[in-house]
Every structure is written in C-alpha cells, then in structure tokens.
C-alpha atoms as a PDB file:
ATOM      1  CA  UNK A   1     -16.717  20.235  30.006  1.00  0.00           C
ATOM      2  CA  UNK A   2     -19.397  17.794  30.290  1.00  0.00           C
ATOM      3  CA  UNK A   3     -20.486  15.238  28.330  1.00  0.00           C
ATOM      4  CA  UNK A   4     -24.640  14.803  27.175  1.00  0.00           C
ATOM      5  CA  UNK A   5     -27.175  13.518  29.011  1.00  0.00           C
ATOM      6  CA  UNK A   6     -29.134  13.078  25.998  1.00  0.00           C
ATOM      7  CA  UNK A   7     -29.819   8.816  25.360  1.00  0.00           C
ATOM      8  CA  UNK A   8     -27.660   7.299  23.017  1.00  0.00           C
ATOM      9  CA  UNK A   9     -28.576   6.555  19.565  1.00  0.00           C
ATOM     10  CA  UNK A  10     -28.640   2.570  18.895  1.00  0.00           C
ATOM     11  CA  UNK A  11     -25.471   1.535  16.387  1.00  0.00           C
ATOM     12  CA  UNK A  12     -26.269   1.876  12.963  1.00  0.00           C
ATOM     13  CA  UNK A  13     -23.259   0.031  11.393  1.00  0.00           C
ATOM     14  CA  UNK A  14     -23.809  -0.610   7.812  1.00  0.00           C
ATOM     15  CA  UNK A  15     -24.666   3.392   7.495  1.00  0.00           C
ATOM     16  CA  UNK A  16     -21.141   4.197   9.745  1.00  0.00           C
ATOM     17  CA  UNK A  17     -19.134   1.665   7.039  1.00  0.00           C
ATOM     18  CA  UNK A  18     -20.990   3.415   4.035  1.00  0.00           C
ATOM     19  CA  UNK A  19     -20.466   6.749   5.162  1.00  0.00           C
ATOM     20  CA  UNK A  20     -16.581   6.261   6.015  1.00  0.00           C
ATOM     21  CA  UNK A  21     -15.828   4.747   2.756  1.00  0.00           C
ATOM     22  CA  UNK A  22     -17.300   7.998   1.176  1.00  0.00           C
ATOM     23  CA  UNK A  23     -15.940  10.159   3.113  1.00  0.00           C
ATOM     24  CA  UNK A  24     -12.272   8.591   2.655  1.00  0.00           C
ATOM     25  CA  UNK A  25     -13.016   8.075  -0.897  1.00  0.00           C
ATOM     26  CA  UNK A  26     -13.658  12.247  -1.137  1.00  0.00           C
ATOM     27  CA  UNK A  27     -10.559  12.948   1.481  1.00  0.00           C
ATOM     28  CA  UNK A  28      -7.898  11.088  -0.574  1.00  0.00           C
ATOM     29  CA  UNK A  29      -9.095  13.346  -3.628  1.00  0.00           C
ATOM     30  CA  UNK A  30      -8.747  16.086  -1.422  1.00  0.00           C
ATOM     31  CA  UNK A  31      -5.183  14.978  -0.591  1.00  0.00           C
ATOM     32  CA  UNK A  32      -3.940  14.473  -3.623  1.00  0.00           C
ATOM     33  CA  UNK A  33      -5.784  18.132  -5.218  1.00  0.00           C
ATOM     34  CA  UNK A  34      -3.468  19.439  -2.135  1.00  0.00           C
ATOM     35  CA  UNK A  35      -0.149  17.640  -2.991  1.00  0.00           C
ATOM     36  CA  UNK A  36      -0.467  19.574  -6.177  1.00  0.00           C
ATOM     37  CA  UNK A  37      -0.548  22.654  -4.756  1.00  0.00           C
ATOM     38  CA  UNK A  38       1.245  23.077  -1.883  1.00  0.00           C
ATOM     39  CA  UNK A  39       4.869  23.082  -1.394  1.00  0.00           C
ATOM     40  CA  UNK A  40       7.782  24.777  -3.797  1.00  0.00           C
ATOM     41  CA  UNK A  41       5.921  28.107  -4.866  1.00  0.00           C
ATOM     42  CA  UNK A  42       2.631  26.991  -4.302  1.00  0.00           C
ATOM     43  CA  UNK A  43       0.005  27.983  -1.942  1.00  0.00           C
ATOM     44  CA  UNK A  44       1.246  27.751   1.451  1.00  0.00           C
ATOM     45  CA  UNK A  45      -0.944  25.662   4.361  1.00  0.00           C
ATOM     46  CA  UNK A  46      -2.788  28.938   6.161  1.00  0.00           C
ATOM     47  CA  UNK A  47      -3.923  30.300   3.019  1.00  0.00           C
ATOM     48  CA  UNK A  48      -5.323  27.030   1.888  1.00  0.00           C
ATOM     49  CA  UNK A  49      -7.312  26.452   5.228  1.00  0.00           C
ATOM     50  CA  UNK A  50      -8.375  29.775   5.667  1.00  0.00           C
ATOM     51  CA  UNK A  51      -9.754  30.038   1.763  1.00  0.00           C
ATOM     52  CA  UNK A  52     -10.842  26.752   1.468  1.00  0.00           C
ATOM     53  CA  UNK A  53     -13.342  26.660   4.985  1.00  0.00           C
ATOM     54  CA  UNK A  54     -14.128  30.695   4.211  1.00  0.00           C
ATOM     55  CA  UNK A  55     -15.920  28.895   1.030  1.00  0.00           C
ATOM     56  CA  UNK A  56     -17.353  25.994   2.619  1.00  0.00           C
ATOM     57  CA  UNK A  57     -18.642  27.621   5.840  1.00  0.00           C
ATOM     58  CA  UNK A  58     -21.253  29.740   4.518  1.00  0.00           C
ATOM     59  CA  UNK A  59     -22.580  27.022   2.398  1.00  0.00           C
ATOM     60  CA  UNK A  60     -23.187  24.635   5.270  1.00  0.00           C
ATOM     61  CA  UNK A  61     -24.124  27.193   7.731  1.00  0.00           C
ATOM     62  CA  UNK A  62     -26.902  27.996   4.964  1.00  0.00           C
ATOM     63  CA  UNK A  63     -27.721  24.717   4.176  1.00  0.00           C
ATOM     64  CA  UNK A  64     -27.926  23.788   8.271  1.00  0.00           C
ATOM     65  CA  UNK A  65     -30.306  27.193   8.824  1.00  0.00           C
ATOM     66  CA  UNK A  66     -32.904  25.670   5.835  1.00  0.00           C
ATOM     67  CA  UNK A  67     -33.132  22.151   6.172  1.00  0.00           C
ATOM     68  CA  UNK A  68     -32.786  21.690   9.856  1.00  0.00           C
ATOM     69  CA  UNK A  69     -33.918  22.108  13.162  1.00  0.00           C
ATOM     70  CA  UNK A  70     -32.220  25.064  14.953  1.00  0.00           C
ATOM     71  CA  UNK A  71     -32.472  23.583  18.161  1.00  0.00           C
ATOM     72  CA  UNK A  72     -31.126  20.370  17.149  1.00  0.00           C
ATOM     73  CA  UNK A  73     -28.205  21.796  15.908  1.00  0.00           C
ATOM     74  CA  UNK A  74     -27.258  23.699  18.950  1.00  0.00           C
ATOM     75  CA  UNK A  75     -24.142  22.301  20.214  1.00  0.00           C
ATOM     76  CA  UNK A  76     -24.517  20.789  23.486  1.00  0.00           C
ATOM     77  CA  UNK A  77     -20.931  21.097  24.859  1.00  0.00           C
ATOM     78  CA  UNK A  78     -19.255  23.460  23.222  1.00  0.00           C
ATOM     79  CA  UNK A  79     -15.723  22.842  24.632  1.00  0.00           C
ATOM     80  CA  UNK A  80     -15.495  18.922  23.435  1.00  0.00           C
ATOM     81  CA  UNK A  81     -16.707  20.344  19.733  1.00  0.00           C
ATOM     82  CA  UNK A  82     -13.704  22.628  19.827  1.00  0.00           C
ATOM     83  CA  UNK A  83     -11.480  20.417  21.726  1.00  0.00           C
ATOM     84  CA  UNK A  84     -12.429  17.847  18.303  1.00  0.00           C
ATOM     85  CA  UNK A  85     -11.790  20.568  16.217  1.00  0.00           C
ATOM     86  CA  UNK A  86      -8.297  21.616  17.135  1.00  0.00           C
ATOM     87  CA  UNK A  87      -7.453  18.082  17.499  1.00  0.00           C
ATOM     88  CA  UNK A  88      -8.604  17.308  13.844  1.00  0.00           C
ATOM     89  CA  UNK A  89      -6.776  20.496  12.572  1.00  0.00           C
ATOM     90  CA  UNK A  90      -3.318  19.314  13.814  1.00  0.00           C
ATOM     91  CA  UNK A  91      -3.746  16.448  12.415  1.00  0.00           C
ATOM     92  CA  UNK A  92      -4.113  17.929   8.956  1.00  0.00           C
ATOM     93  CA  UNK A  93      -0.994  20.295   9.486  1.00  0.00           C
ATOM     94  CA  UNK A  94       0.973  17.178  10.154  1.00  0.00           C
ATOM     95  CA  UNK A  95      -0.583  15.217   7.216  1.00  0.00           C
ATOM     96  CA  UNK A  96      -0.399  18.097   5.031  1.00  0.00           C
ATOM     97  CA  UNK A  97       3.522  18.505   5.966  1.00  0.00           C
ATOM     98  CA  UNK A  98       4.063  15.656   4.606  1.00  0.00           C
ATOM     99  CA  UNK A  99       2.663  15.591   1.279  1.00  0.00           C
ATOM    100  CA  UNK A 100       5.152  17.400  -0.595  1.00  0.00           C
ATOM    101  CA  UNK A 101       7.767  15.349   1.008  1.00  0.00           C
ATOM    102  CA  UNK A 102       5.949  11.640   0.444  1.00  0.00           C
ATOM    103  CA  UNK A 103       4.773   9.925  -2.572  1.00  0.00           C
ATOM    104  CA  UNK A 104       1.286  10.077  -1.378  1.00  0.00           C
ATOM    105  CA  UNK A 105       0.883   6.132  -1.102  1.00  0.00           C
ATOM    106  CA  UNK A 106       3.663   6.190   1.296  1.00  0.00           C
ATOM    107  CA  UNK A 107       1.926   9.289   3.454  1.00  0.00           C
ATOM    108  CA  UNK A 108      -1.049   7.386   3.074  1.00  0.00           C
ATOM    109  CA  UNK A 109       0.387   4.147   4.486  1.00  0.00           C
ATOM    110  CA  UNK A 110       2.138   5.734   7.250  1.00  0.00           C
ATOM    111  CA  UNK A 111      -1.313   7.474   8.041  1.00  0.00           C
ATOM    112  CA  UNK A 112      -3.209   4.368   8.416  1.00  0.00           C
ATOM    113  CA  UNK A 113      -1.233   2.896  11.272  1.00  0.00           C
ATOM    114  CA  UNK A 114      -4.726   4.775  12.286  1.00  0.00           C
ATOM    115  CA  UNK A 115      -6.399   1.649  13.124  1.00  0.00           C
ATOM    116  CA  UNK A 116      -3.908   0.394  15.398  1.00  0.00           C
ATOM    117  CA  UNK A 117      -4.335   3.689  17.752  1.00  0.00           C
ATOM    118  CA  UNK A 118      -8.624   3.463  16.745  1.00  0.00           C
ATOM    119  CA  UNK A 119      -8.847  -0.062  18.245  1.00  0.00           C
ATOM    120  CA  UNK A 120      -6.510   0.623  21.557  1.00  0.00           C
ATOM    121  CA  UNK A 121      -8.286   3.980  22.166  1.00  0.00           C
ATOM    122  CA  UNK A 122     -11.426   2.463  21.737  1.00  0.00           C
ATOM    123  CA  UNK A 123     -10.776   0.050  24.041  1.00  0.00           C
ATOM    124  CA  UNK A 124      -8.698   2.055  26.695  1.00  0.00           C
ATOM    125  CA  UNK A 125     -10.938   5.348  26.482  1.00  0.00           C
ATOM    126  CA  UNK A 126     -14.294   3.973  24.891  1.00  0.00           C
ATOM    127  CA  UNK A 127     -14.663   1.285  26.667  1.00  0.00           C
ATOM    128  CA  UNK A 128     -15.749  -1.018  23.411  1.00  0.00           C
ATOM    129  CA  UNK A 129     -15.134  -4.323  23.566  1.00  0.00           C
ATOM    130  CA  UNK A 130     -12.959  -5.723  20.840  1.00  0.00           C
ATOM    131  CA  UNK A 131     -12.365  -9.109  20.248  1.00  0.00           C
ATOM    132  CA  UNK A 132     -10.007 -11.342  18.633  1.00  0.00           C
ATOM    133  CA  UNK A 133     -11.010 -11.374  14.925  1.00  0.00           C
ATOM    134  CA  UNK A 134     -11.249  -7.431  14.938  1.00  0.00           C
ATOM    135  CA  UNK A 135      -7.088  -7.455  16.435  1.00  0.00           C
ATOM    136  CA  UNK A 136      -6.000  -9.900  14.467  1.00  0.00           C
ATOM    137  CA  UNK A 137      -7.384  -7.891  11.761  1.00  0.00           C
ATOM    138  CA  UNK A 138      -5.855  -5.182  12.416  1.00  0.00           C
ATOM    139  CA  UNK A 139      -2.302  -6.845  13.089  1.00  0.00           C
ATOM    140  CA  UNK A 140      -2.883  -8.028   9.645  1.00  0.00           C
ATOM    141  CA  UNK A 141      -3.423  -4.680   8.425  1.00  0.00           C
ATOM    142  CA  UNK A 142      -0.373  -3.350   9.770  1.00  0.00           C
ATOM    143  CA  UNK A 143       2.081  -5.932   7.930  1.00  0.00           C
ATOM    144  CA  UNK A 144      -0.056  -4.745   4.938  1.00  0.00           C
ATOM    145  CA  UNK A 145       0.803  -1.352   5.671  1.00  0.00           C
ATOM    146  CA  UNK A 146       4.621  -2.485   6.327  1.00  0.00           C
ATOM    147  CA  UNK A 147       4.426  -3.848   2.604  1.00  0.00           C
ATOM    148  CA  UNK A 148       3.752  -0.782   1.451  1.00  0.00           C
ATOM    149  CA  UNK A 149       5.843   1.545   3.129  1.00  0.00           C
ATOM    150  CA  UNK A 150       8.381  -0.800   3.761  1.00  0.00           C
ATOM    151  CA  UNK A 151      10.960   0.730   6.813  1.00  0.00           C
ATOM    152  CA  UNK A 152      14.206   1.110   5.822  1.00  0.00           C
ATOM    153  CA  UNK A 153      13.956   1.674   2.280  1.00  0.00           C
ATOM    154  CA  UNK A 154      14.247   4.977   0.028  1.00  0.00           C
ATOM    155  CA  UNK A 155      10.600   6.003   0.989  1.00  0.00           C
ATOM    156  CA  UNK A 156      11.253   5.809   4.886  1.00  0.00           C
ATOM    157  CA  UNK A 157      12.229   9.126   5.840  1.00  0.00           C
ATOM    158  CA  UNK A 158      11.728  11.077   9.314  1.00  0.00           C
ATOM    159  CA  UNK A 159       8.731  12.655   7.341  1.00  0.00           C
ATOM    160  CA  UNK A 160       7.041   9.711   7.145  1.00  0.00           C
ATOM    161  CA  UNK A 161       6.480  10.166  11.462  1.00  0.00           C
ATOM    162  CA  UNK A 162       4.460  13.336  10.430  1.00  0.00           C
ATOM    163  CA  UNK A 163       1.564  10.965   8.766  1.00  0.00           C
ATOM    164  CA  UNK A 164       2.243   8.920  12.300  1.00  0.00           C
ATOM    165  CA  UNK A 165       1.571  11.597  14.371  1.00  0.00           C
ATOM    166  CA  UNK A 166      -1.273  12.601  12.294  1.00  0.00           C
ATOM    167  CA  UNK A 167      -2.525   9.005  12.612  1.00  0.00           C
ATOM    168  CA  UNK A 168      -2.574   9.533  16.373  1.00  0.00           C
ATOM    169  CA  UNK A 169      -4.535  13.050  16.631  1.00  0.00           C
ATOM    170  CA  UNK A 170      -7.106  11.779  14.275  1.00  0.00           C
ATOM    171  CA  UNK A 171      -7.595   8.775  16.490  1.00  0.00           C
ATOM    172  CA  UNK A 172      -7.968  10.752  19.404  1.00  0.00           C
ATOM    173  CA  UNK A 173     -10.414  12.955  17.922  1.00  0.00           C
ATOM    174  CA  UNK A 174     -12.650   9.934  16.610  1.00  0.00           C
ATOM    175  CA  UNK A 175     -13.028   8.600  20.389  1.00  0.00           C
ATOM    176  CA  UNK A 176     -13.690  11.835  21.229  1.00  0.00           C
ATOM    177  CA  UNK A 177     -16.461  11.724  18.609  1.00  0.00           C
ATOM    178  CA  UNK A 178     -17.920   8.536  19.863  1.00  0.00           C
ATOM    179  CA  UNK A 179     -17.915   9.627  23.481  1.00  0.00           C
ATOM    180  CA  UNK A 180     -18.333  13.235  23.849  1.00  0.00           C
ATOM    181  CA  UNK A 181     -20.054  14.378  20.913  1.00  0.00           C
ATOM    182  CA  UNK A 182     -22.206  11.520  19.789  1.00  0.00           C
ATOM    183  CA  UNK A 183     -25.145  13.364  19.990  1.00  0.00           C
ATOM    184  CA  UNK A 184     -24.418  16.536  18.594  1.00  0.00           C
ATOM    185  CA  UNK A 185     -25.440  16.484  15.268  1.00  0.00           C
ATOM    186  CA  UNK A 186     -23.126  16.281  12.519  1.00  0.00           C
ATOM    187  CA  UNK A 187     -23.589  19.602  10.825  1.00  0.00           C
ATOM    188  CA  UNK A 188     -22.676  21.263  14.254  1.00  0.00           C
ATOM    189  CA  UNK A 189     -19.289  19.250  14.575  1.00  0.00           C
ATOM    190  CA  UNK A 190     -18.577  20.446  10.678  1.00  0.00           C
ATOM    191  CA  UNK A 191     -19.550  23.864  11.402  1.00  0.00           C
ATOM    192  CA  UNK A 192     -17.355  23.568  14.428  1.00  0.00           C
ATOM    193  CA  UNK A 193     -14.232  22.128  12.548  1.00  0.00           C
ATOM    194  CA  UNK A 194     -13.897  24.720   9.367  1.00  0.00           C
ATOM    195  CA  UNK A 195     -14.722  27.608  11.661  1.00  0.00           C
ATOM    196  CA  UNK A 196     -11.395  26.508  13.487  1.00  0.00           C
ATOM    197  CA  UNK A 197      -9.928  26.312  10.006  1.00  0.00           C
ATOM    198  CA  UNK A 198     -10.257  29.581   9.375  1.00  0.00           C
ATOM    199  CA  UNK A 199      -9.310  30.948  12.612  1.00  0.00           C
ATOM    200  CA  UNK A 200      -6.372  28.897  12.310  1.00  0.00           C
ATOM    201  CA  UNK A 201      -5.420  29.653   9.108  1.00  0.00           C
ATOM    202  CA  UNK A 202      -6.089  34.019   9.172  1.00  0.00           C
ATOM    203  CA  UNK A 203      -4.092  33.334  12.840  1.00  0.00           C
ATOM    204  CA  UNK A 204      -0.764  31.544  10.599  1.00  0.00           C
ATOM    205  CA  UNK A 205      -1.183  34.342   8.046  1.00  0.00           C
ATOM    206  CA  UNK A 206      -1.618  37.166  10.225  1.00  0.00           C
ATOM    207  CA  UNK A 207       0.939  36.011  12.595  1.00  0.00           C
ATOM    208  CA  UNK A 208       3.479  35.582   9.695  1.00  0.00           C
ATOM    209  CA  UNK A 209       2.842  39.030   8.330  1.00  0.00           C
ATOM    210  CA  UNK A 210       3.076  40.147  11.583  1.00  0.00           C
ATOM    211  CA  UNK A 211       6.404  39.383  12.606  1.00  0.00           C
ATOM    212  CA  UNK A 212       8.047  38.985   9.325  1.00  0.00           C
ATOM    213  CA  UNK A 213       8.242  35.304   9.399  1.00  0.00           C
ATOM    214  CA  UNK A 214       9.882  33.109   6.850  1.00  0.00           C
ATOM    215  CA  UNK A 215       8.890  29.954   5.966  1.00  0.00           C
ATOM    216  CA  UNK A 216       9.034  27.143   2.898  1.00  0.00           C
ATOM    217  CA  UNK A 217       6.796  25.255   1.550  1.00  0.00           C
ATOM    218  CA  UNK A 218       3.389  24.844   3.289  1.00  0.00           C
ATOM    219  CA  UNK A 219       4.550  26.775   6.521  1.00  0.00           C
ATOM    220  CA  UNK A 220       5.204  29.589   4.454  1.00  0.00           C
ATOM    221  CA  UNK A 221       2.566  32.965   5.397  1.00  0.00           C
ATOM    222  CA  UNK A 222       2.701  34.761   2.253  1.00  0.00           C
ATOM    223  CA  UNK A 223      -0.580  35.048   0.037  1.00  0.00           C
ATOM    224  CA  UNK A 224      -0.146  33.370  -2.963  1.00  0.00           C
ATOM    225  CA  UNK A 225      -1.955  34.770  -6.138  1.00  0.00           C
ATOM    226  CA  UNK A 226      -5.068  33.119  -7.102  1.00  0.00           C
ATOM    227  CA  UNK A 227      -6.275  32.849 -10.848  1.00  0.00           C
ATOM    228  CA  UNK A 228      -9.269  30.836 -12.124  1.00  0.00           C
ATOM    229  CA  UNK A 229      -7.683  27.696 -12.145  1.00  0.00           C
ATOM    230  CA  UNK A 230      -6.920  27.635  -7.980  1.00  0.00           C
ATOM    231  CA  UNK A 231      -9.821  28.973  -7.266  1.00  0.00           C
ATOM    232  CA  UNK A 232     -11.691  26.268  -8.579  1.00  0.00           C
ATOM    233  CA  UNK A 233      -9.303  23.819  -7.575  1.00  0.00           C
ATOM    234  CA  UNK A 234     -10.078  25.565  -3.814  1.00  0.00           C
ATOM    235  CA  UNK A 235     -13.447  25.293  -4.765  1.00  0.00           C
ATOM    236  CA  UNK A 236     -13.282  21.531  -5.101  1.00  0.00           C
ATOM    237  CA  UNK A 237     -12.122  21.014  -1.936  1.00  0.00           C
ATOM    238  CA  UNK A 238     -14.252  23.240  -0.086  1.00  0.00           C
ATOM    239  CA  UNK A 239     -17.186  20.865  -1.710  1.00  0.00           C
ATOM    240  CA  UNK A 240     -14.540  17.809  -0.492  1.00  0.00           C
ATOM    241  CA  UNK A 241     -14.158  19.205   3.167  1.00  0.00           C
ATOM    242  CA  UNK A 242     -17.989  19.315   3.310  1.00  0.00           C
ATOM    243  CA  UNK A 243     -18.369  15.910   2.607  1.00  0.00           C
ATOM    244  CA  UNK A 244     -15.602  14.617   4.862  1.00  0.00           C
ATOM    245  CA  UNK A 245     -16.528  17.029   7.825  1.00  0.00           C
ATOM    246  CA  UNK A 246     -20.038  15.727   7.498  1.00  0.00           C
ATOM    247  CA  UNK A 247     -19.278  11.936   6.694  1.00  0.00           C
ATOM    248  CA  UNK A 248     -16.636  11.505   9.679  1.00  0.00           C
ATOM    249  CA  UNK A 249     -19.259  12.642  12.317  1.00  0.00           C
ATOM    250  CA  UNK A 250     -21.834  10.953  10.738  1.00  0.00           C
ATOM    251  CA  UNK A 251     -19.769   7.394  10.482  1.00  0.00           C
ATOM    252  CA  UNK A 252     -17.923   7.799  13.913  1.00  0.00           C
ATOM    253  CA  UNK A 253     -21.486   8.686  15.661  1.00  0.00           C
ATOM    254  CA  UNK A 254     -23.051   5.976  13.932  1.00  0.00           C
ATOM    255  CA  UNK A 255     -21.051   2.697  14.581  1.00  0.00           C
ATOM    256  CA  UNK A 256     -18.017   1.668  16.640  1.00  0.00           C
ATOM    257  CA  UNK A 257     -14.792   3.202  16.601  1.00  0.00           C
ATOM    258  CA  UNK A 258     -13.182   0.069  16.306  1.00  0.00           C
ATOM    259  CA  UNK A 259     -15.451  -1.124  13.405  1.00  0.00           C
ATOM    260  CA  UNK A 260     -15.058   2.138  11.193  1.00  0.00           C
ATOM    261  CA  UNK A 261     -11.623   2.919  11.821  1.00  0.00           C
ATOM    262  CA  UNK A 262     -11.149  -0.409  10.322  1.00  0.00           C
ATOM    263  CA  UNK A 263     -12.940   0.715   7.011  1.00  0.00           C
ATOM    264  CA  UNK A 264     -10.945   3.718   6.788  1.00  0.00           C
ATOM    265  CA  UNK A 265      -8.447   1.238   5.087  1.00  0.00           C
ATOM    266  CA  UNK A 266      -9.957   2.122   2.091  1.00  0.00           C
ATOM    267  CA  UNK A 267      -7.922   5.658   1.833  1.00  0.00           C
ATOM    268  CA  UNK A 268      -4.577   3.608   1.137  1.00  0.00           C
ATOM    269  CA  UNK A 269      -6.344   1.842  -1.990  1.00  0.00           C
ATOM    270  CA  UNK A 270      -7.304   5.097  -3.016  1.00  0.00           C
ATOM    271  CA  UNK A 271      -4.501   7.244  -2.407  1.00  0.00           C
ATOM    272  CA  UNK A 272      -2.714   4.480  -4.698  1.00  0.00           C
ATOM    273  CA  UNK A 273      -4.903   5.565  -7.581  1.00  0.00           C
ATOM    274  CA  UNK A 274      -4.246   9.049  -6.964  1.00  0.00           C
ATOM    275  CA  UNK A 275      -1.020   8.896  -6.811  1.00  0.00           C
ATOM    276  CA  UNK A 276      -1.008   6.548 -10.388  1.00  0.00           C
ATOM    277  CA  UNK A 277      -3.210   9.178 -11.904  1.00  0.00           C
ATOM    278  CA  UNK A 278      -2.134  12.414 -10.594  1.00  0.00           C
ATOM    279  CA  UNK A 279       1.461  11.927  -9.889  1.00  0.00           C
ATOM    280  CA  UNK A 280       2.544   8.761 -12.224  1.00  0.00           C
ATOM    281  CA  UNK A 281       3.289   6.895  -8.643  1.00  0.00           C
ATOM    282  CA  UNK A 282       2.918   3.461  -9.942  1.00  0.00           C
ATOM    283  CA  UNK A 283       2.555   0.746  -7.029  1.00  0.00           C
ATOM    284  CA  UNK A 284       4.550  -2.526  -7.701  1.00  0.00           C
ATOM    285  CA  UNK A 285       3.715  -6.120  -6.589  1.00  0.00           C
ATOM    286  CA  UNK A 286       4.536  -5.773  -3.140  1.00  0.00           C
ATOM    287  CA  UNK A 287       2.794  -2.761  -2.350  1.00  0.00           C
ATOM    288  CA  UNK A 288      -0.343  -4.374  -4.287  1.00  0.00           C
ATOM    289  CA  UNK A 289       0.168  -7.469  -1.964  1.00  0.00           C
ATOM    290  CA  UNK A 290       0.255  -5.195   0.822  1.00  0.00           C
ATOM    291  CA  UNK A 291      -2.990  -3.361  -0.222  1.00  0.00           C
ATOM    292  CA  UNK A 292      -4.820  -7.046  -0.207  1.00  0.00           C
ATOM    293  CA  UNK A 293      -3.583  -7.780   2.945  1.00  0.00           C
ATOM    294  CA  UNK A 294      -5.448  -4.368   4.146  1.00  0.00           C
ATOM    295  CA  UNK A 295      -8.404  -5.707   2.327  1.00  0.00           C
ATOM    296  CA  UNK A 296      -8.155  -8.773   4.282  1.00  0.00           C
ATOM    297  CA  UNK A 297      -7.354  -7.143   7.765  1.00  0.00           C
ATOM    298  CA  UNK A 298     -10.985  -4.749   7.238  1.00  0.00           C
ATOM    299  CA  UNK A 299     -13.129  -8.123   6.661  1.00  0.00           C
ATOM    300  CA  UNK A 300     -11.916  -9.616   9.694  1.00  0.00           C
ATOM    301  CA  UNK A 301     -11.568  -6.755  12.021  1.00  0.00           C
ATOM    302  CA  UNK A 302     -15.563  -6.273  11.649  1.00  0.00           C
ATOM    303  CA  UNK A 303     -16.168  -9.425  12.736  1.00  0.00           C
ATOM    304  CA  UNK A 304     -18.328  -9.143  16.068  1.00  0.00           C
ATOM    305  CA  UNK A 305     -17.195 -11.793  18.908  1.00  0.00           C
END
C-alpha cells in the first residue's frame, strides 16, 4: 500500500475544530439512541450495523454521484481506506460492548483517554510536533477524566477497558487519516467505512446462523423484529453515521491530530446530557469538576508553541 503523491492541503484548523465538535455532538446521540437498544432482548450489534449502513450507503453513494466529481472521489489507495475502515469498526464493537454494561458517562470517560493515545501517535507516527501547552493539556484532561470515572469505585469494572481499547483503535485510525488518506476525499473514506459495516455486520449474522451460535446481548446473531418505532430509530442513526463518517474525515484531514483529538473532549460533556436525559444518569459535583477540567485541558492543548 502506498501512500499519495498528491500535495498536501494547507491546515485549515478552525474548520477541523468545528467539524469535530459536530461530529461528536451527532456521535454521542448516536451512542446513547444505541444504549437503548442494544443489549437484554434488543437488537443485537450485526443487525444494527448491517441495517443501519444498508440505509445510509445508498444515500451517500447518491448524494457523492450528483454533487461531486467522480474522479475526485476515486480512492487513491484503496488498502489504507479499508485498513481505516476495519480499524474504525473494531473500535465501535468494543465501544458498543460496553454500553449496556456502563452508564454512558463512564463509557464515555473511559473512551476519551483518546487524546492521550492522539497526541503520542501523532507524535511517534505523524511526526507533528507537540509542545508543552498541548501535553500539559492533555495531562490535565486525563485527571478530568479520572474525576469522572474515578478507578476503584462501583463504576470501574473490567468493561470499562472495552471503551480503552476502543480509545486506542480510533486513535490509530485518525493518524492513519492524517497520513495515509489525507487526500482522499471524505465521501470516499465514508463510503469506505459503512460498506465495511455492512459486510461486517451480514458476515456476524450469517456466520451466527450458520453455525448455530449463541450469544447475549449485542453479540447475539439473531434478527430481531423491527416495527415502526426501530426503524426510525435506525433511521436516525443512519442520518447520525453520515454525519460522523463525513465530519471525522473532514476534521482529521483538515487540522492536526493532536489539535482535534483534543476537541473531541466535547463527547464526555455530551454523553453527560445524554445520559441525564435519556437514562436519568445524573452527574454529581465531582464528575462536573472533572468535566471543567476537560474544558480546561482542550483550551490549552491547542495552544501552538
């Protein structure tokens, strides 16, 4: 696999911290849509990516077709896009594992030791410089994130490593964004990620038909039943997938790893209000303090030296 020889675009950073803050902003609703579903009884994790992507893929595959240039969206190395892709679908497994286990604050939380793995990619496999405001930033950051999920307690249970691990695939993936498919355009990469969605998913359900698997919760292959109400819940987060597919490209190619990873902070404030709307999860004073702190930590870690 090769990467382009196509120039690099210059940084665009206020449009990268824009887009990421949408695009977390539309994959915490996402999350949280999920949480409801999944898990005792409810739809199980294949079905749900294989549905969900069947619905968005022909809507941005249209949309790509009409409004831009076929060339353009050509991919230009086809084994980084799906490289990305898998890499971004284990990470939602793991996350998605987790939900029905986690308050989602506390997934969310143990998700965004993100930044920590964004910044030290960046700079080990980048090759971005980051400076001192941007790791003290996100030092500060983490003892936010400590605040909130706070080892040792009730909430700290080996499922909280699955939002960990997810933390680290999605990491991965981002570099590889930024330096290996920053100029294939962002439509292509989406395209590319719910297409392996719904290989992935028919591939869990036909695999669990096939040998007669059993599993709970989201692992489980059988077809749940879909009435009007999941299937435009489903709907909703077809619509959500197309905005995060899009925005994550679109942020990651436009700015700094280091810099937008920092931004994607933002999830944890809004998987809090989630969680207090959807699921009566009501933060308390620490886990507020801990949410300024992450606040904090994103101001500074921007910071150029």
């Amino acid at each position: 696999m090769a990467s382009s020889s196509h120039t690099h675009r210059p940084d665009n950073v206020p449009l990268g911290v824009a887009t990421i803050i949408g695009t977390v902003l539309a994959l915490s609703l996402g999350d949280a849509l999920i949480k409801s579903l999944g898990g005792a009884g409810g739809m199980g994790l294949w079905q749900l990516f294989a549905v969900r992507s069947l619905l968005a893929f022909p809507v941005l595959l249209g949309g790509a077709i009409v409004f831009l240039n076929r060339t353009r969206l050509a991919p230009q190395s086809v084994g980084w896009i799906i490289l990305r892709s898998l890499l971004l679908t284990a990470m939602w497994i793991a996350y998605y594992l987790a939900l029905p286990l986690l308050p989602l604050a506390v997934a969310a939380a143990a998700y965004y030791t993100l930044p920590l793995f964004i910044v030290a990619f960046a700079a080990l496999f980048g090759g971005e410089s980051v400076g001192r405001p941007q790791w003290v930033g996100v030092a500060l950051g983490f003892v936010g994130i400590l605040l909130v999920l706070r080892p040792g307690g009730e909430a700290f249970v080996w499922a909280a490593l699955l939002p960990i691990l997810s933390a680290i695939l999605y990491a991965l993936a981002m570099i590889l964004t930024r330096t290996k498919c920053r100029n294939e355009h962002p439509a292509t990469l989406a395209l590319g990620l719910n297409a392996t969605f719904i290989v992935v998913g028919v591939a869990g359900l036909v695999i669990g038909w096939t040998l007669s698997l059993e599993a709970p919760g989201f692992l489980s292959p059988e077809w749940t039943a879909m009435g009007a109400a999941e299937w435009q819940t489903t709907a909703i987060l077809a619509s959500l997938i197309l905005v995060a597919s899009v925005g994550t490209a679109v942020a990651y190619q436009a700015a700094p790893a280091s810099t937008v990873g920092t931004f994607d902070f933002a999830y944890v404030g809004f998987a809090l209000i989630w969680g207090a709307l959807f699921f009566a999860e009501r933060p308390d004073t620490v886990a507020l303090f801990g949410i300024m702190l992450i606040v904090v930590a994103g101001v500074l870690a921007v910071r150029r030296t």
